[in-house]
N, C-alpha and C. Protein backbone atom coordinates (compact mmCIF):
# COMPACT_ATOMS: atom_id res chain seq x y z
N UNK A 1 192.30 41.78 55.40
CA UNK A 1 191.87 41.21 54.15
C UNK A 1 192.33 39.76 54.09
N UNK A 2 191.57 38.95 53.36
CA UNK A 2 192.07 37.65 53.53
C UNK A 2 191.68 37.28 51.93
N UNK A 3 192.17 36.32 51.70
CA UNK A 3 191.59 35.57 50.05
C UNK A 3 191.40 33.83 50.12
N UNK A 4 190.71 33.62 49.34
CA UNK A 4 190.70 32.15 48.75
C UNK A 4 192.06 31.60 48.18
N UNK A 5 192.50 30.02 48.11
CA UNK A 5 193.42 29.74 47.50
C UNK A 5 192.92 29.27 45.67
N UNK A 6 193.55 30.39 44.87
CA UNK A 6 193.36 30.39 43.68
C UNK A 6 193.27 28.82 42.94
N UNK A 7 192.47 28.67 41.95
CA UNK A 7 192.33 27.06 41.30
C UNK A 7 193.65 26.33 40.57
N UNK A 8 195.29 27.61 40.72
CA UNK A 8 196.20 26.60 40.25
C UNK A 8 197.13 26.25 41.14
N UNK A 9 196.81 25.99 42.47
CA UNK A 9 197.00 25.16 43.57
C UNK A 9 196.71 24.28 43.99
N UNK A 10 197.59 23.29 44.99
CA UNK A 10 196.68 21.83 45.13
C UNK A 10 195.38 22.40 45.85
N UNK A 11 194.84 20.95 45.98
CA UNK A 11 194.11 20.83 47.29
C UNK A 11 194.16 21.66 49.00
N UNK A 12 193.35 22.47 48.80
CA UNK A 12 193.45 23.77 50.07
C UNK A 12 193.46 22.61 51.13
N UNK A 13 194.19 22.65 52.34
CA UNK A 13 194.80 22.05 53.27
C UNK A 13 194.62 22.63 54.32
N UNK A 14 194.35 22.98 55.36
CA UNK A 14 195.00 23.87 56.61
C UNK A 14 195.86 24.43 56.18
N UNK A 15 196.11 26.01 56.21
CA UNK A 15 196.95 26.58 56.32
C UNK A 15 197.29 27.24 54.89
N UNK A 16 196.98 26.33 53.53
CA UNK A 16 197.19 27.07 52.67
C UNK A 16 195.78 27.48 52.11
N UNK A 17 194.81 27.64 53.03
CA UNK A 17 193.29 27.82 51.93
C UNK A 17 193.12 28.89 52.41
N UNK A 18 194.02 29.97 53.16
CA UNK A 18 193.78 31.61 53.35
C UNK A 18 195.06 32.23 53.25
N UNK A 19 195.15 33.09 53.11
CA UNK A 19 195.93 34.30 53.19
C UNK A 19 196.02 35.42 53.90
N UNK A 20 196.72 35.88 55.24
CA UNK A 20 196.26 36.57 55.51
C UNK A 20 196.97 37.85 55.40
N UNK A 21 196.61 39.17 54.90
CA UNK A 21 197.40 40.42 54.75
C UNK A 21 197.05 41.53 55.76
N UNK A 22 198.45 42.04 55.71
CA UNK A 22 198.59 43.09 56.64
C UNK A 22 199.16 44.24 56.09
N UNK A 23 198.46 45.63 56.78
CA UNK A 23 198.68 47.05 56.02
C UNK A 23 199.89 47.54 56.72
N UNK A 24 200.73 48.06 56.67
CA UNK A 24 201.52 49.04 57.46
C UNK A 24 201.31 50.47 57.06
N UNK A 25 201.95 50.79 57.93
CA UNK A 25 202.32 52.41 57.91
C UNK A 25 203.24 53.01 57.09
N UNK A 26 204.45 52.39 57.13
CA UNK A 26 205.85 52.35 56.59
C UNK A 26 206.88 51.13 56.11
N UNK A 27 207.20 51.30 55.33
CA UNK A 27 208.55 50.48 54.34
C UNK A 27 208.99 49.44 56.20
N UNK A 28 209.33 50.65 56.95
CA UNK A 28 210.07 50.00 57.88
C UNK A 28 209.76 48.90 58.28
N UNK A 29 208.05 50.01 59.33
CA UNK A 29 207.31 48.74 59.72
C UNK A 29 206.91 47.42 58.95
N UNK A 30 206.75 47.53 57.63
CA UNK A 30 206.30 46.12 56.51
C UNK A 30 207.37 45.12 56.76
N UNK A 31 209.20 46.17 56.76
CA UNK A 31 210.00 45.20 56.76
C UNK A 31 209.99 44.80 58.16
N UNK A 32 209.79 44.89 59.07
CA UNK A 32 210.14 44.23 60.84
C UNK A 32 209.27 42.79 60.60
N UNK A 33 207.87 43.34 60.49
CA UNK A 33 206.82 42.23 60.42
C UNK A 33 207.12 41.56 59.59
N UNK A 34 207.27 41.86 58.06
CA UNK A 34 207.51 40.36 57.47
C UNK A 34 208.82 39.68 57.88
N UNK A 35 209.77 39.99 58.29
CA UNK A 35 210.98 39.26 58.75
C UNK A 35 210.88 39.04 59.76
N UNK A 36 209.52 39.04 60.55
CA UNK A 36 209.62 38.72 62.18
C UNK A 36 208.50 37.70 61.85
N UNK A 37 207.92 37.96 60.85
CA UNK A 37 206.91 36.64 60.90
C UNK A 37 207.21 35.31 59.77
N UNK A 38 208.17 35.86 58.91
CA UNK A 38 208.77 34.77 58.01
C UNK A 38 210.11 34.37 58.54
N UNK A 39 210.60 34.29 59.41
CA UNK A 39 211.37 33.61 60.26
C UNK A 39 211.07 31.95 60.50
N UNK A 40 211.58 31.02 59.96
CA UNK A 40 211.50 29.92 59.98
C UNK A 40 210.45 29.21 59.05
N UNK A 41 210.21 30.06 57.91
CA UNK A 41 209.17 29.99 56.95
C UNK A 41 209.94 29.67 55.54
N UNK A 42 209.09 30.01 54.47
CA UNK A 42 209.77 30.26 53.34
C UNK A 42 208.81 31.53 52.49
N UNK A 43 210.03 31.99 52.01
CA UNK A 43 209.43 33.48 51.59
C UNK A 43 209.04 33.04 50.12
N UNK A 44 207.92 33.72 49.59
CA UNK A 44 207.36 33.36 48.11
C UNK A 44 207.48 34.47 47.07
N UNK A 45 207.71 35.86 48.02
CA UNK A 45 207.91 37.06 47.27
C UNK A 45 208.50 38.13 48.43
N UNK A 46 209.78 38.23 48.25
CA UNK A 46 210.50 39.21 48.79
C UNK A 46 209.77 40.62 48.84
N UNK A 47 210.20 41.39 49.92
CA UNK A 47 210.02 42.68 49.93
C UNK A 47 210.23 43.39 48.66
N UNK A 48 209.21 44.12 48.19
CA UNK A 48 210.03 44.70 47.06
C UNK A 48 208.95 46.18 46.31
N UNK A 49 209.05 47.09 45.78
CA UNK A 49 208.36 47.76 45.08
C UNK A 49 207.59 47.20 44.41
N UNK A 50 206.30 47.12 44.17
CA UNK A 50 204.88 46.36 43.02
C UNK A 50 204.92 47.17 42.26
N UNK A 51 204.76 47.32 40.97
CA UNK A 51 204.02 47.41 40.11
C UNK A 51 202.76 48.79 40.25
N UNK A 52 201.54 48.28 41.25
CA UNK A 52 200.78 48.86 40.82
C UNK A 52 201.14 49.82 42.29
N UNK A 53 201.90 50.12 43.09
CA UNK A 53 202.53 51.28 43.56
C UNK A 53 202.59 50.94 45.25
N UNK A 54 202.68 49.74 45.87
CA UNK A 54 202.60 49.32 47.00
C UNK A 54 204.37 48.60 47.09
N UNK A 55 204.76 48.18 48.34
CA UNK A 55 205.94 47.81 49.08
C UNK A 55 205.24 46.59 49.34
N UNK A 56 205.33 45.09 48.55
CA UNK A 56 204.93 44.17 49.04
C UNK A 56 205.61 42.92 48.94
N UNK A 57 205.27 41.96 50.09
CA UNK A 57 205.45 40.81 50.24
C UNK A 57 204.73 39.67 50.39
N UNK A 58 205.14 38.54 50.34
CA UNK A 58 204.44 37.51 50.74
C UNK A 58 205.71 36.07 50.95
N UNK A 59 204.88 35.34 52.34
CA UNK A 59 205.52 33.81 52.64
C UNK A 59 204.97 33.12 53.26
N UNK A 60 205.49 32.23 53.60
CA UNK A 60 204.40 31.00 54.57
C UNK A 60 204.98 30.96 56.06
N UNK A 61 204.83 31.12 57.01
CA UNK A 61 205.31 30.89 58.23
C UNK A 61 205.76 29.64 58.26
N UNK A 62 206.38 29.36 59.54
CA UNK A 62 206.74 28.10 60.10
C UNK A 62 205.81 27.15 60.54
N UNK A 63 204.30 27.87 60.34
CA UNK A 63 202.90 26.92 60.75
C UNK A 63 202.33 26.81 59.55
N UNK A 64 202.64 27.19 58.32
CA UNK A 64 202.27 26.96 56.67
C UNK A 64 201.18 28.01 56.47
N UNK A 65 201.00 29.01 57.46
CA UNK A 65 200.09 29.74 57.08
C UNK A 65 200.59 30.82 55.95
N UNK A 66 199.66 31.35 54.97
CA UNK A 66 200.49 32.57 53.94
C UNK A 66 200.32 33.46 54.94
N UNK A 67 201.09 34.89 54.30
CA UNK A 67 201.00 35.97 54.87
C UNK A 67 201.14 36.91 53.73
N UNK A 68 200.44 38.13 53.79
CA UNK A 68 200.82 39.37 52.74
C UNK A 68 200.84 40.06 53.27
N UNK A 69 201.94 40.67 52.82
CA UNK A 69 202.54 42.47 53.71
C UNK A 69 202.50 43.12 52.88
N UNK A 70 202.34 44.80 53.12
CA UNK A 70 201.81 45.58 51.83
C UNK A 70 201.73 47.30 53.00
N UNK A 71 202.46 48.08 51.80
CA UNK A 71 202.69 49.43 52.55
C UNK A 71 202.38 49.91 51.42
N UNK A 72 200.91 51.35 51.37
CA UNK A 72 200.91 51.75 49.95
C UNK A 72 201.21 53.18 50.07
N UNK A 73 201.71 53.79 49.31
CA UNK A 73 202.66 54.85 49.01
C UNK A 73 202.11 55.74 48.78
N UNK A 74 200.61 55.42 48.45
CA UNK A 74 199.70 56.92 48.36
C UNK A 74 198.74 57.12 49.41
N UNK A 75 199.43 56.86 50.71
CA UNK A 75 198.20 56.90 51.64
C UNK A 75 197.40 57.98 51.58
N UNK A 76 196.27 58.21 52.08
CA UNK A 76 195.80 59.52 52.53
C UNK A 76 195.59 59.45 53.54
């Protein structure tokens, strides 16, 4: 899944005019990947329980790209 950069952001640039998200399997796996890919980045939303019932994150790599991580709890 990918998204647009929403209208209360600057000017989409390289790197910040997508998003790209990733599903896991498990809490675990969400946490390896986002701390293996926000490594030298800056994180914008810690690992954490959502709201609407997912394990999610989000940050920018060390190449300014976003990233969203996301494990949902009601798989089937």
């Amino acid at each position: 899944m990918g998204s647009d950069v929403p209208e209360m952001y600057d000017k989409a640039i390289i790197g910040n005019n997508i998003s790209i998200s990733i599903n896991t399997e498990s809490e675990e796996e969400a946490d390896k990947i986002f701390n293996g890919l926000s490594a030298g980045g800056q994180v914008t939303m810690p690992m954490e329980k959502a709201f609407w019932g997912s394990y999610f994150g989000m940050f920018k790599d060390k190449f300014e790209i976003n990233w969203m991580v996301s494990y949902e709890y009601n798989q089937q």
